[in-house]
N, C-alpha and C. Protein backbone atom coordinates (compact mmCIF):
# COMPACT_ATOMS: atom_id res chain seq x y z
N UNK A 1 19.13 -21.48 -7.23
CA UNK A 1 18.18 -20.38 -7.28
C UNK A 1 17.83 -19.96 -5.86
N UNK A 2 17.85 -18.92 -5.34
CA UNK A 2 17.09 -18.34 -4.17
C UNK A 2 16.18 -17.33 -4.11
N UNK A 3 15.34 -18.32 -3.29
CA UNK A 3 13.91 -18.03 -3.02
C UNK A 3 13.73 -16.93 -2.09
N UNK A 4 12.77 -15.86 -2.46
CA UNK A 4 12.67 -14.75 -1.01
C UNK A 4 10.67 -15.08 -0.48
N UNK A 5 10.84 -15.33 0.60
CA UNK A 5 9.20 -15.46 1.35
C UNK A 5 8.93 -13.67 2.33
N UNK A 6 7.50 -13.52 1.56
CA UNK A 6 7.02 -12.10 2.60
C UNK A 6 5.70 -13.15 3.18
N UNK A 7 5.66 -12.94 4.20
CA UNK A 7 4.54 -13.32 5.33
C UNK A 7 3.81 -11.97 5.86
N UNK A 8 2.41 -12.52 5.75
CA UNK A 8 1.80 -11.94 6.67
C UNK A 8 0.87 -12.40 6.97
N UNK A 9 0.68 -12.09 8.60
CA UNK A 9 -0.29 -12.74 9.55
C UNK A 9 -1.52 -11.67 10.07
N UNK A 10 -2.57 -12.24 9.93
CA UNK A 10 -3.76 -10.99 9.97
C UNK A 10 -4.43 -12.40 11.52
N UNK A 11 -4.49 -11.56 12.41
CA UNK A 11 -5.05 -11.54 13.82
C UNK A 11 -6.80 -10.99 13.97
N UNK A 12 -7.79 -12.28 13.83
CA UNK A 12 -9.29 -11.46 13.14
C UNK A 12 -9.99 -12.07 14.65
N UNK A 13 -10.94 -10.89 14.60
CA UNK A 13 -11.58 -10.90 16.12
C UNK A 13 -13.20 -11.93 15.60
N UNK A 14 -13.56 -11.75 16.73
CA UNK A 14 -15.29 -12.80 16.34
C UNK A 14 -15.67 -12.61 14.95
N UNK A 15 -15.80 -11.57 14.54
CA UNK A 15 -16.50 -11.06 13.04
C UNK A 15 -15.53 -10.94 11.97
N UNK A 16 -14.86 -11.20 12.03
CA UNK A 16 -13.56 -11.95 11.02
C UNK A 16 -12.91 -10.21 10.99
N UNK A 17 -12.87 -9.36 11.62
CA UNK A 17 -12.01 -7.44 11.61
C UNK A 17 -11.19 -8.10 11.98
N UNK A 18 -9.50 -7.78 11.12
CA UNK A 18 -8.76 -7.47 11.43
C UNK A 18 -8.58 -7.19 12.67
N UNK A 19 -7.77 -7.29 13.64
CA UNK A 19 -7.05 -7.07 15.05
C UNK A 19 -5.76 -6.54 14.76
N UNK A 20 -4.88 -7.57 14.11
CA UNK A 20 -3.52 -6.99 14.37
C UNK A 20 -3.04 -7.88 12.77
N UNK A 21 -2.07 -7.18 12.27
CA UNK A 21 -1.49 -7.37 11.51
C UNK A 21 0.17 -7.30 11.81
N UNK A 22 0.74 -8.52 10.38
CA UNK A 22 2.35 -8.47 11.18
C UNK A 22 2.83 -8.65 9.86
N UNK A 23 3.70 -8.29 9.50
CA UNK A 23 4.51 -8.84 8.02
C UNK A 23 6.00 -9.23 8.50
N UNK A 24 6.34 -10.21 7.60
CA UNK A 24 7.35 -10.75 7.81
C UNK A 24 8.58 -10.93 6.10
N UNK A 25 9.70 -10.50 5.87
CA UNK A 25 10.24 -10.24 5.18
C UNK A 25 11.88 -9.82 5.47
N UNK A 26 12.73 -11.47 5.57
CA UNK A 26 13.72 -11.57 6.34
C UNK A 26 14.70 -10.62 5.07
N UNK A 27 14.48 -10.94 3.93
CA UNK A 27 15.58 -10.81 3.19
C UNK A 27 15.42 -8.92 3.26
N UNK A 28 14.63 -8.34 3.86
CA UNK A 28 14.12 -6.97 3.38
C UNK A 28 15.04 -6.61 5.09
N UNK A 29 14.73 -7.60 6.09
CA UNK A 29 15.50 -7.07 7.32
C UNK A 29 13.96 -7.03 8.25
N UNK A 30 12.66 -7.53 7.60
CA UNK A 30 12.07 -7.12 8.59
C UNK A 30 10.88 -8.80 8.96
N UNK A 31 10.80 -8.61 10.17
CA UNK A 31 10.24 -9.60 11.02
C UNK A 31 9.21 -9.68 11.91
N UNK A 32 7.96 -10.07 12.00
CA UNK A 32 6.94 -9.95 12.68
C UNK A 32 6.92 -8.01 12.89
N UNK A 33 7.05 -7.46 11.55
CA UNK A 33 6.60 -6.15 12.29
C UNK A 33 5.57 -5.81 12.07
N UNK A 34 4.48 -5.49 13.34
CA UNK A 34 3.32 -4.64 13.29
C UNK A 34 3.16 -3.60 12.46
N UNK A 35 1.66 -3.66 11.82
CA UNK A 35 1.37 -2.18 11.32
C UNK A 35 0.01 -2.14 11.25
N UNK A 36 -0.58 -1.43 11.05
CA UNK A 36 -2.40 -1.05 10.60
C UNK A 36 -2.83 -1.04 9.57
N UNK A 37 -2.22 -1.33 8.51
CA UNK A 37 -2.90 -1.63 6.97
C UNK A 37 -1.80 -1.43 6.30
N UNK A 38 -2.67 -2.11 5.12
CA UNK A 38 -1.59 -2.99 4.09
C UNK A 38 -2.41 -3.05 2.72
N UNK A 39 -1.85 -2.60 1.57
CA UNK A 39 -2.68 -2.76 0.49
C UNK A 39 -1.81 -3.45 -0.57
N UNK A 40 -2.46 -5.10 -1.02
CA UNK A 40 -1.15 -5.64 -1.99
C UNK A 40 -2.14 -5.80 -2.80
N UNK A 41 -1.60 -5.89 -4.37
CA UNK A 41 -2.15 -6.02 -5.63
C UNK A 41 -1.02 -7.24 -6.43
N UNK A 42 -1.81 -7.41 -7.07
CA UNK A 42 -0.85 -8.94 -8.15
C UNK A 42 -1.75 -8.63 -9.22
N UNK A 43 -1.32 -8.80 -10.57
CA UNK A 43 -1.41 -9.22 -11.54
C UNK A 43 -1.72 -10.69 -12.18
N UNK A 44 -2.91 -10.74 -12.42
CA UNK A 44 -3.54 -12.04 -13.18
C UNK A 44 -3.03 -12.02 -14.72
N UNK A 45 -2.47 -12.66 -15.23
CA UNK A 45 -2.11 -12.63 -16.73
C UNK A 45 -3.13 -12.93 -17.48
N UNK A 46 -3.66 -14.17 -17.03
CA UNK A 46 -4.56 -14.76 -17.77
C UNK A 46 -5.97 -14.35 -18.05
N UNK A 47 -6.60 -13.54 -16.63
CA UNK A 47 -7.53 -12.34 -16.93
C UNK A 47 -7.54 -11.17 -17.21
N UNK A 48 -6.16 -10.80 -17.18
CA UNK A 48 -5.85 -9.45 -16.85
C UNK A 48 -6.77 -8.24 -16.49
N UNK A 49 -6.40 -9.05 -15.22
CA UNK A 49 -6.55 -7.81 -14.39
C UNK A 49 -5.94 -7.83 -12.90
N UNK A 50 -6.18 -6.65 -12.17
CA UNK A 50 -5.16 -6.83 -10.99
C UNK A 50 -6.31 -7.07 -9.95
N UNK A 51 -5.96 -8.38 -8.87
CA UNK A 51 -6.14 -9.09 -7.69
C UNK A 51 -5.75 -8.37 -6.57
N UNK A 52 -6.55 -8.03 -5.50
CA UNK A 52 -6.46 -7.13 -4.57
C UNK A 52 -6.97 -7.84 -3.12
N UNK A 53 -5.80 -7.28 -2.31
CA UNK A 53 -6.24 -7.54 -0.96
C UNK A 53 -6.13 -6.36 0.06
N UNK A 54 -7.18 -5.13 0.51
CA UNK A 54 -6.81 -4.55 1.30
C UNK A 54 -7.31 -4.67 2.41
N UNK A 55 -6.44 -4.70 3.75
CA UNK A 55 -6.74 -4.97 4.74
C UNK A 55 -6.09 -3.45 5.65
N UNK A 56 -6.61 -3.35 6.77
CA UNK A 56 -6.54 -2.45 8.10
C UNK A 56 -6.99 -2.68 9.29
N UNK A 57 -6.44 -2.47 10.02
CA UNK A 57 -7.06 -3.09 11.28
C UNK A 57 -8.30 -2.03 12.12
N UNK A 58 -9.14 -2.50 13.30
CA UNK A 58 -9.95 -1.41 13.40
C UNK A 58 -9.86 -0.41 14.09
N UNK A 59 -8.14 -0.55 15.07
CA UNK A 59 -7.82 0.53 15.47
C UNK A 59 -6.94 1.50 14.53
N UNK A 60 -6.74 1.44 13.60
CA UNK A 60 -6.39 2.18 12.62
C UNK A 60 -6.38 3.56 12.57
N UNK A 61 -6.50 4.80 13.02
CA UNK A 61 -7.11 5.95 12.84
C UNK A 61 -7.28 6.41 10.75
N UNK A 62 -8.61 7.32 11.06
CA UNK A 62 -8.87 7.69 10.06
C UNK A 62 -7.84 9.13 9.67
N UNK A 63 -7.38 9.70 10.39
CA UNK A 63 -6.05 10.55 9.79
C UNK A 63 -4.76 10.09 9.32
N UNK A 64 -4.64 9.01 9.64
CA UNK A 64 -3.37 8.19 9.30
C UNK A 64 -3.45 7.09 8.46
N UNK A 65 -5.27 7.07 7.74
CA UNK A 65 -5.19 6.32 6.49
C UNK A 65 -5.50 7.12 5.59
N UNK A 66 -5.62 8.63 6.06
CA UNK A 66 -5.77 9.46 4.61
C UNK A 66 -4.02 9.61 4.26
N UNK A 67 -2.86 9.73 5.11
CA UNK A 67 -1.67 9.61 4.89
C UNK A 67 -0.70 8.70 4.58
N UNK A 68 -1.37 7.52 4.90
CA UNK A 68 -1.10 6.30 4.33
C UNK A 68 -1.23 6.35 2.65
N UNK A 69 -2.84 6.77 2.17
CA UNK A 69 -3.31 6.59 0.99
C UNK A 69 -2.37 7.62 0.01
N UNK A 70 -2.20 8.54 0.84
CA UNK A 70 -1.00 9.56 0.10
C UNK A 70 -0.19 9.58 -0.29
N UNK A 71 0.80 8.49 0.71
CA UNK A 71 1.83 7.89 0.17
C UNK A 71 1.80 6.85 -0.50
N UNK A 72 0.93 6.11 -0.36
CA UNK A 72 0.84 4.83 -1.63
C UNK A 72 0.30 5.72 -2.92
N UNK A 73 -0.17 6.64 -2.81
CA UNK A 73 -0.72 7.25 -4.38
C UNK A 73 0.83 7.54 -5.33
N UNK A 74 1.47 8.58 -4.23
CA UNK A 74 2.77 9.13 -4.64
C UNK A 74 3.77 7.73 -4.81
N UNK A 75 4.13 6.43 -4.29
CA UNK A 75 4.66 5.98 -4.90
C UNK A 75 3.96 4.90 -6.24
N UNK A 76 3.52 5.21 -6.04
CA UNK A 76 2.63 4.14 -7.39
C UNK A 76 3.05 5.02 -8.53
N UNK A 77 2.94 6.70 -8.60
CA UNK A 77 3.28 7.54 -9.40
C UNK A 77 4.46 7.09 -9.47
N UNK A 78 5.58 7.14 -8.90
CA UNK A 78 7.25 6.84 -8.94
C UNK A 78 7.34 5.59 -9.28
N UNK A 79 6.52 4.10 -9.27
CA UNK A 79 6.45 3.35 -9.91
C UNK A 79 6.07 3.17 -11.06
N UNK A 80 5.04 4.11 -11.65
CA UNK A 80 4.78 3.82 -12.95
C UNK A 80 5.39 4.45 -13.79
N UNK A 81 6.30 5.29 -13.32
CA UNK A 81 7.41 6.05 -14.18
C UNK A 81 8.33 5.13 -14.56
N UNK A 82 9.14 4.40 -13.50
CA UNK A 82 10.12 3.66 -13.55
C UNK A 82 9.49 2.46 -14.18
N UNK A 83 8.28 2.16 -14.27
CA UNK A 83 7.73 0.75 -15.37
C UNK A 83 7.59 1.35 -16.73
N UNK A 84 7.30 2.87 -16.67
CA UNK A 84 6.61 3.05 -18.45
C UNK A 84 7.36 4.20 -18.67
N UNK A 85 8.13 4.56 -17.96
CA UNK A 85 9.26 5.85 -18.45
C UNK A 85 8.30 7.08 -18.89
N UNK A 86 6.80 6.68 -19.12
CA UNK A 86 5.87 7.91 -19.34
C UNK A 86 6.00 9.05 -17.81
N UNK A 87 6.74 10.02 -18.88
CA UNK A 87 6.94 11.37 -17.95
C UNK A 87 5.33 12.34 -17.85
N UNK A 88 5.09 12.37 -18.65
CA UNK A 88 4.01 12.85 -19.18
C UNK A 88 2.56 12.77 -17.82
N UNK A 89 2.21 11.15 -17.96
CA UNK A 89 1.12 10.97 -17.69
C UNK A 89 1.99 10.71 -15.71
N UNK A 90 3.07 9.99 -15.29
CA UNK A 90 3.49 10.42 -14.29
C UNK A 90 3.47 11.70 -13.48
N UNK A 91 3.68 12.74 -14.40
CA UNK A 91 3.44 14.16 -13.65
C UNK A 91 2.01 14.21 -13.25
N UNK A 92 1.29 13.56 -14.40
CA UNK A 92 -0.34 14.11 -14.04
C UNK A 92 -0.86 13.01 -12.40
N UNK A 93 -0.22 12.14 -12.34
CA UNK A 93 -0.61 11.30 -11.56
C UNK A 93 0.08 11.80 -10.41
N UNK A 94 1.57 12.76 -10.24
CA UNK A 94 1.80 14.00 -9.11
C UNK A 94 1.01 14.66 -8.77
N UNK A 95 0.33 15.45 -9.65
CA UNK A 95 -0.40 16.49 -9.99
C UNK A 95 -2.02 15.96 -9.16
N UNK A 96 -1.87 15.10 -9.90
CA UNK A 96 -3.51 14.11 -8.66
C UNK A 96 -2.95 14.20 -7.27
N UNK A 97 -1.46 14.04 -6.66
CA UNK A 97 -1.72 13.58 -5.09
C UNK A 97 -1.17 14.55 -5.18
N UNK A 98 -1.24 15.81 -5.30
CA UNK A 98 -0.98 16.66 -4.48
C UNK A 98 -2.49 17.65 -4.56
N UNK A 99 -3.47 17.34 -5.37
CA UNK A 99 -4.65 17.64 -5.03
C UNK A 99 -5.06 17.00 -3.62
N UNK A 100 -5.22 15.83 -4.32
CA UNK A 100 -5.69 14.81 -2.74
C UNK A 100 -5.20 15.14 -1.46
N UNK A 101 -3.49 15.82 -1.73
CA UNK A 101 -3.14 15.65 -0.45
C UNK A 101 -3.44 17.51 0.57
N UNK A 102 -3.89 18.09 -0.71
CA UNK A 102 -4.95 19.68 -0.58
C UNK A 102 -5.98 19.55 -0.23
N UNK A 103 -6.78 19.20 -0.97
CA UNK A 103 -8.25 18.65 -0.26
C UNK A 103 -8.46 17.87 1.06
N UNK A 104 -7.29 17.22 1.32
CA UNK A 104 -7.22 16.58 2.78
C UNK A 104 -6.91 17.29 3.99
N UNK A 105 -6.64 18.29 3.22
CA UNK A 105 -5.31 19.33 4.47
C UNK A 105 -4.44 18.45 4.64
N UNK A 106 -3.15 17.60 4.12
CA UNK A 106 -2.04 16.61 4.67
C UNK A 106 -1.23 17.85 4.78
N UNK A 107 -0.86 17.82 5.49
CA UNK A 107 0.90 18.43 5.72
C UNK A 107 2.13 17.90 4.66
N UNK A 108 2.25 18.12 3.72
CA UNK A 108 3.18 17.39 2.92
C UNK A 108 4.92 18.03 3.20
N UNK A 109 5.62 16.73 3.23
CA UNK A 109 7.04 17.02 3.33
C UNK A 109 8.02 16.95 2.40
């Protein structure tokens, strides 16, 4: 059987903020790479419900976590298509980030 490990290392200043963040994920090709936030979710079976860790660091800018959030909205949409084949409620969840990404002024590509 082979095993795949994602690492990540969160760098916290006196008051436990985030500093620096690094993820690590050999089989993906990537290694100690820096970034400014990170949002992972897991699934509890047994409570069901989903377990959350979001982290950012505090140099982060606030324009580049409204574009961050944009793109995690839009693929979560492309994920829940490909989990529930619901076309339907997928479009509407398009249809949400491209409000969000109006109301933000994003530049979308």
């Amino acid at each position: 059987m082979h095993k795949s490990e994602i690492r990540i290392d969160i760098e916290l200043d006196e008051n436990r903020i985030p500093e620096k963040l690094k993820w690590t994920a050999k089989d993906g090709g990537v290694e100690n790479q820096e970034t400014k936030a990170m949002l992972l979710s897991v699934w509890d079976n047994k409570t069901k419900e989903s377990l959350r860790i979001d982290l950012w660091t505090k140099d982060m800018p606030v324009d580049e976590m409204k574009i961050f959030f944009h793109q995690t909205l839009v693929a979560m949409s492309d994920t829940f298509y490909k989990a529930t084949q619901d076309e339907k409620m997928s479009a509407t969840m398009k249809d949400f980030c491209d409000y969000f990404a109006e109301k933000l002024e994003l530049e979308q590509k």
